[in-house]
N, C-alpha and C. Protein backbone atom coordinates (compact mmCIF):
# COMPACT_ATOMS: atom_id res chain seq x y z
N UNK A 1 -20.65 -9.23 2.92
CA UNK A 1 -20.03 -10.55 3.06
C UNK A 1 -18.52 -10.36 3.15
N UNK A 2 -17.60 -10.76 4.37
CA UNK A 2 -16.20 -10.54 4.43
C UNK A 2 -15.66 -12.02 3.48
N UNK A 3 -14.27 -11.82 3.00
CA UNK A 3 -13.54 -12.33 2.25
C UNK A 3 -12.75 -12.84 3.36
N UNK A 4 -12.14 -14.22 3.04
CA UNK A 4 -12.25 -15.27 3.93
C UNK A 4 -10.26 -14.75 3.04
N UNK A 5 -9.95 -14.69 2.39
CA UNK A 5 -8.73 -14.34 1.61
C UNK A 5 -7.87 -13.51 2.76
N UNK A 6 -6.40 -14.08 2.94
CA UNK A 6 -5.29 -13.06 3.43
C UNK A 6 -4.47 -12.47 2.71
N UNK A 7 -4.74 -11.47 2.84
CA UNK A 7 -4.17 -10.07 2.33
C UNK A 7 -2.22 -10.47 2.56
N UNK A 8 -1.91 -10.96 3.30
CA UNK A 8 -0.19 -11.14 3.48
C UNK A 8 0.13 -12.50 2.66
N UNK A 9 -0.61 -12.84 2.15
CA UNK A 9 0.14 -13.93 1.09
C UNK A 9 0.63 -13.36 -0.33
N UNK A 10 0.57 -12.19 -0.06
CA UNK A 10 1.35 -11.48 -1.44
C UNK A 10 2.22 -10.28 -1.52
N UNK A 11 2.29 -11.11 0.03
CA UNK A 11 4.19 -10.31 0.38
C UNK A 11 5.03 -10.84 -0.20
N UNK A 12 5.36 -12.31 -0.66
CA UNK A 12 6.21 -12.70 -0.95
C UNK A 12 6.30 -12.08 -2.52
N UNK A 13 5.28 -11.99 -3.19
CA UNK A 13 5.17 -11.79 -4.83
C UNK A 13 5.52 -10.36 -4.93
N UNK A 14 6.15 -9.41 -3.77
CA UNK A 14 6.02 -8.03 -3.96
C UNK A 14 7.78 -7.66 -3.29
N UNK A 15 8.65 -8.91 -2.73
CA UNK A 15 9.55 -8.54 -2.52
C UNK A 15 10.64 -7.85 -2.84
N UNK A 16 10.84 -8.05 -4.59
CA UNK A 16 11.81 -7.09 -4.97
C UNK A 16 10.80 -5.80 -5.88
N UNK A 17 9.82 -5.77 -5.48
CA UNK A 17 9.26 -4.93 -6.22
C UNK A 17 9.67 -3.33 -5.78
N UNK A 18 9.18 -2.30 -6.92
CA UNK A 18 9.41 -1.15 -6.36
C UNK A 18 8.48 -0.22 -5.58
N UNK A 19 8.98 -0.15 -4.67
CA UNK A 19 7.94 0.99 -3.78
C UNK A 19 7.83 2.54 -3.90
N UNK A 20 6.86 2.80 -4.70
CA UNK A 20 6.49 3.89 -4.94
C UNK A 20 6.33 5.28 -3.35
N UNK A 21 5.70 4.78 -2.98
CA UNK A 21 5.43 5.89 -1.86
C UNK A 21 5.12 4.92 -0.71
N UNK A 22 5.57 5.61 0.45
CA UNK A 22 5.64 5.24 2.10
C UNK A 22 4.52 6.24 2.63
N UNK A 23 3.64 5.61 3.32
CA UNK A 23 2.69 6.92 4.03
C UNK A 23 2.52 6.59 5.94
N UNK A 24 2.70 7.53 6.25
CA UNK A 24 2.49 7.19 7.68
C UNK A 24 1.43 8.33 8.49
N UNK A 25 0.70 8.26 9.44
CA UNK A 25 -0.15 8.39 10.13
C UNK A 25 0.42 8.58 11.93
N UNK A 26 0.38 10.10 12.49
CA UNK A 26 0.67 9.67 13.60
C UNK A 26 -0.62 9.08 14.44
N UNK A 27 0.15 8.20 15.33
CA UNK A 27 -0.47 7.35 16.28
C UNK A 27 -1.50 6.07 15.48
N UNK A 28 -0.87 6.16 14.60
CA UNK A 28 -1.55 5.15 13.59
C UNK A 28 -1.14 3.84 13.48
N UNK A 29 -1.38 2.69 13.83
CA UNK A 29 -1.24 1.17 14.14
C UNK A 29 -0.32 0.71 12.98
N UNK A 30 -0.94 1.23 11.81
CA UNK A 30 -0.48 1.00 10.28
C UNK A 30 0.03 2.03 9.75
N UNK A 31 1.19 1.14 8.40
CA UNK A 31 1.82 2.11 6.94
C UNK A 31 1.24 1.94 5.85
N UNK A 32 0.98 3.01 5.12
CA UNK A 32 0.22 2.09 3.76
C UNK A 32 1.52 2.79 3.15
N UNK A 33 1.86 1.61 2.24
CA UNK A 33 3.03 1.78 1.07
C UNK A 33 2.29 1.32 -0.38
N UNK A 34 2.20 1.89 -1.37
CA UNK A 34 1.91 2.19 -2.78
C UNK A 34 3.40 1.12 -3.44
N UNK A 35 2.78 -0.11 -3.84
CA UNK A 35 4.14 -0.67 -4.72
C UNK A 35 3.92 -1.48 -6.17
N UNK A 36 4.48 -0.42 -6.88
CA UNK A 36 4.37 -1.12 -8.18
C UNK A 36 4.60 -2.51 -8.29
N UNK A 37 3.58 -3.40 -9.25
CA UNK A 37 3.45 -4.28 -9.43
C UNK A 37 5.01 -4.71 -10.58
N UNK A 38 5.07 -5.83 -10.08
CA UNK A 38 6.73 -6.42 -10.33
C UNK A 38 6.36 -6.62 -12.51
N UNK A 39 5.49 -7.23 -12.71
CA UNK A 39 5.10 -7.67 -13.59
C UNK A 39 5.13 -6.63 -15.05
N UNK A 40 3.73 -6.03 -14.11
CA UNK A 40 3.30 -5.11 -15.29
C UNK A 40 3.30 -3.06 -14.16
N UNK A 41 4.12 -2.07 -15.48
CA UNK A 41 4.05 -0.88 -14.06
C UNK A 41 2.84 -0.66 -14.35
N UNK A 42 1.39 -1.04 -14.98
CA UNK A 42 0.42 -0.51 -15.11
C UNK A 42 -0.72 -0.64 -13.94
N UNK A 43 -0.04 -1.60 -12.66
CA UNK A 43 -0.66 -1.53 -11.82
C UNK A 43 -0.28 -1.11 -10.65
N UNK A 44 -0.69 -0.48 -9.68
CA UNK A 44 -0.24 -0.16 -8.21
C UNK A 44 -0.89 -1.26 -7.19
N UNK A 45 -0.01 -1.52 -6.33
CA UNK A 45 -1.04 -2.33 -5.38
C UNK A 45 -0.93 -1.31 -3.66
N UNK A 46 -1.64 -1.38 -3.43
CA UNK A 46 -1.86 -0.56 -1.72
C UNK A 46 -2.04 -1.44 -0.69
N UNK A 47 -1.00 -1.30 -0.25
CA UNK A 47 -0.86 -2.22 1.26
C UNK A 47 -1.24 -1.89 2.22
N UNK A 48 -1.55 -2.33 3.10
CA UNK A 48 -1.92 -1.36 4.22
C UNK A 48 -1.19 -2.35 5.53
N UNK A 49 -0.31 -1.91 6.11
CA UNK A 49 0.88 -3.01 7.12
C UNK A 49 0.41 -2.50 8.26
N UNK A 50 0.34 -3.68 9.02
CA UNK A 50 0.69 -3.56 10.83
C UNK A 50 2.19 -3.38 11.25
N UNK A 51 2.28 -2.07 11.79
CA UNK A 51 3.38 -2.01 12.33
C UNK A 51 4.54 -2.70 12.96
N UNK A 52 3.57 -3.25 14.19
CA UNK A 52 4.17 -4.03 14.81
C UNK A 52 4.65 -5.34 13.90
N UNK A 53 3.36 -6.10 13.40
CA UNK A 53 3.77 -7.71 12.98
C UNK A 53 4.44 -7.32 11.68
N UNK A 54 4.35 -6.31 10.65
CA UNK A 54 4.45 -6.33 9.26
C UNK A 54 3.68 -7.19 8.48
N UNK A 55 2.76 -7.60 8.51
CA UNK A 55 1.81 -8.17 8.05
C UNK A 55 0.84 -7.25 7.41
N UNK A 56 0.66 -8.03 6.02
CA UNK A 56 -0.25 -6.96 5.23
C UNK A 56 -1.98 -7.05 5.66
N UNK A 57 -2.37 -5.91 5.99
CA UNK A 57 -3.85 -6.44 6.94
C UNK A 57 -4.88 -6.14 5.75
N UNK A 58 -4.35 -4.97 4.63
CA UNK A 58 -5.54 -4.99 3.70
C UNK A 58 -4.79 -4.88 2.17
N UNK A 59 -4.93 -5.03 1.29
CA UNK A 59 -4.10 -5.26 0.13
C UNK A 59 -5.20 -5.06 -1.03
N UNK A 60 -4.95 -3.63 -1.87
CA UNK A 60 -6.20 -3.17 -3.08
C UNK A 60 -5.02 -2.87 -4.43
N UNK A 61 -5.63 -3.36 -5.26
CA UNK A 61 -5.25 -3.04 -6.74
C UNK A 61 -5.58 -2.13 -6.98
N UNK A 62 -4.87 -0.99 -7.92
CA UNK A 62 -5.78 0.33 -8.55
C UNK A 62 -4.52 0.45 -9.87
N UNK A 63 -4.94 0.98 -10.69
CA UNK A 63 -4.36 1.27 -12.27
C UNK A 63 -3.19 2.58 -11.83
N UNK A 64 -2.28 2.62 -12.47
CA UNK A 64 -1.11 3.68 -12.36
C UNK A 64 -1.65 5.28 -12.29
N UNK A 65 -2.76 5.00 -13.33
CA UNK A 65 -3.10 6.86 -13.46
C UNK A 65 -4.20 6.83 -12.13
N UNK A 66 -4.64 6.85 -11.40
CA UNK A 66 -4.98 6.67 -10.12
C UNK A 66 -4.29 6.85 -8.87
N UNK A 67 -2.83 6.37 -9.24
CA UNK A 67 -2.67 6.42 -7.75
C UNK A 67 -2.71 7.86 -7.13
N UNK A 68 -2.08 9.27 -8.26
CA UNK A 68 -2.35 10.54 -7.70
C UNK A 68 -3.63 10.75 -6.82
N UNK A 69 -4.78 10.24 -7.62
CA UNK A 69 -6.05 10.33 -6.53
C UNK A 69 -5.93 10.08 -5.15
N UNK A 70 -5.35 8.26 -5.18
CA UNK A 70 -5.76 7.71 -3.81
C UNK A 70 -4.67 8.63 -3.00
N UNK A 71 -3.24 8.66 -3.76
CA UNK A 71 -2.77 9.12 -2.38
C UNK A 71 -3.36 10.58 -2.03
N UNK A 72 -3.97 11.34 -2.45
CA UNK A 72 -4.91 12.75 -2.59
C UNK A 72 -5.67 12.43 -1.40
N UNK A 73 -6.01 11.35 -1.54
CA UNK A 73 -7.32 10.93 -0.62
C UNK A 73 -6.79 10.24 0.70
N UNK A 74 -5.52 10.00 0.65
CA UNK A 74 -4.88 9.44 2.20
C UNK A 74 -4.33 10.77 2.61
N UNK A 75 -3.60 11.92 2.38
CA UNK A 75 -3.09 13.04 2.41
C UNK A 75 -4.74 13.67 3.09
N UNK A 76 -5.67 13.95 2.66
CA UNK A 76 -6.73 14.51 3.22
C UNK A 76 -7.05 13.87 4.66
N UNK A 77 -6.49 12.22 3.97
CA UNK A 77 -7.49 11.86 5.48
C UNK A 77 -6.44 11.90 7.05
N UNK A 78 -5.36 12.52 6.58
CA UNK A 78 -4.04 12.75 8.00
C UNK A 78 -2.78 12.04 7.66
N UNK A 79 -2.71 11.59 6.49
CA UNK A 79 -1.41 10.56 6.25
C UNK A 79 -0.35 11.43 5.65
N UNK A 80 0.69 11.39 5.91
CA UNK A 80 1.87 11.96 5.44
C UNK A 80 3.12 10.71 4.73
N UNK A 81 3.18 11.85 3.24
CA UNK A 81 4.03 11.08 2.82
C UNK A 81 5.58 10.70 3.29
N UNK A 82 6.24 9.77 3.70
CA UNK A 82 7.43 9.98 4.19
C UNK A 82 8.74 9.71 3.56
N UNK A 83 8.26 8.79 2.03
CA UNK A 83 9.53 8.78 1.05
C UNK A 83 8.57 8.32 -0.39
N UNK A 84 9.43 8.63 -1.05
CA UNK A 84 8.86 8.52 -2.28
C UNK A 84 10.01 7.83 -3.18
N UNK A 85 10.21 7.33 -4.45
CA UNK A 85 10.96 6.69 -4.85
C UNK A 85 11.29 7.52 -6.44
């Protein structure tokens, strides 16, 4: 069942937040950027942006001690990190 929810309505709640890691993909449509949650640092949120529009196309929560994994798991799958904070 798809989620009827847009993922870019929580761009605005992430504007001064800090961005942990930038990942890019050649020939890849999208950036996924890793950005700590403004609130609490115990959460990461994972964006996943259209290049072109900047619009967030997929948007996942995961806990701080995690993010080493996921980005483990974007690094395997061809993504390169390109800044880190």
């Amino acid at each position: 069942m798809k989620s009827n929810a847009d993922p870019d309505r929580h761009r605005e709640g992430l504007e001064g937040a800090k961005r942990l890691y930038l990942l890019k993909k050649h020939r890849s449509p999208h950036t996924v950027e890793f950005i700590e949650d403004p609130d609490d640092s115990w959460f990461v949120y994972v964006a996943k942006i259209k290049n072109t529009t900047k619009k967030f196309e997929s948007f996942t929560m995961i806990i701080a001690k995690d993010v080493e994994n996921f980005l483990d798991s974007h690094v395997r799958d061809g993504w390169t990190i390109e800044k880190t904070s």
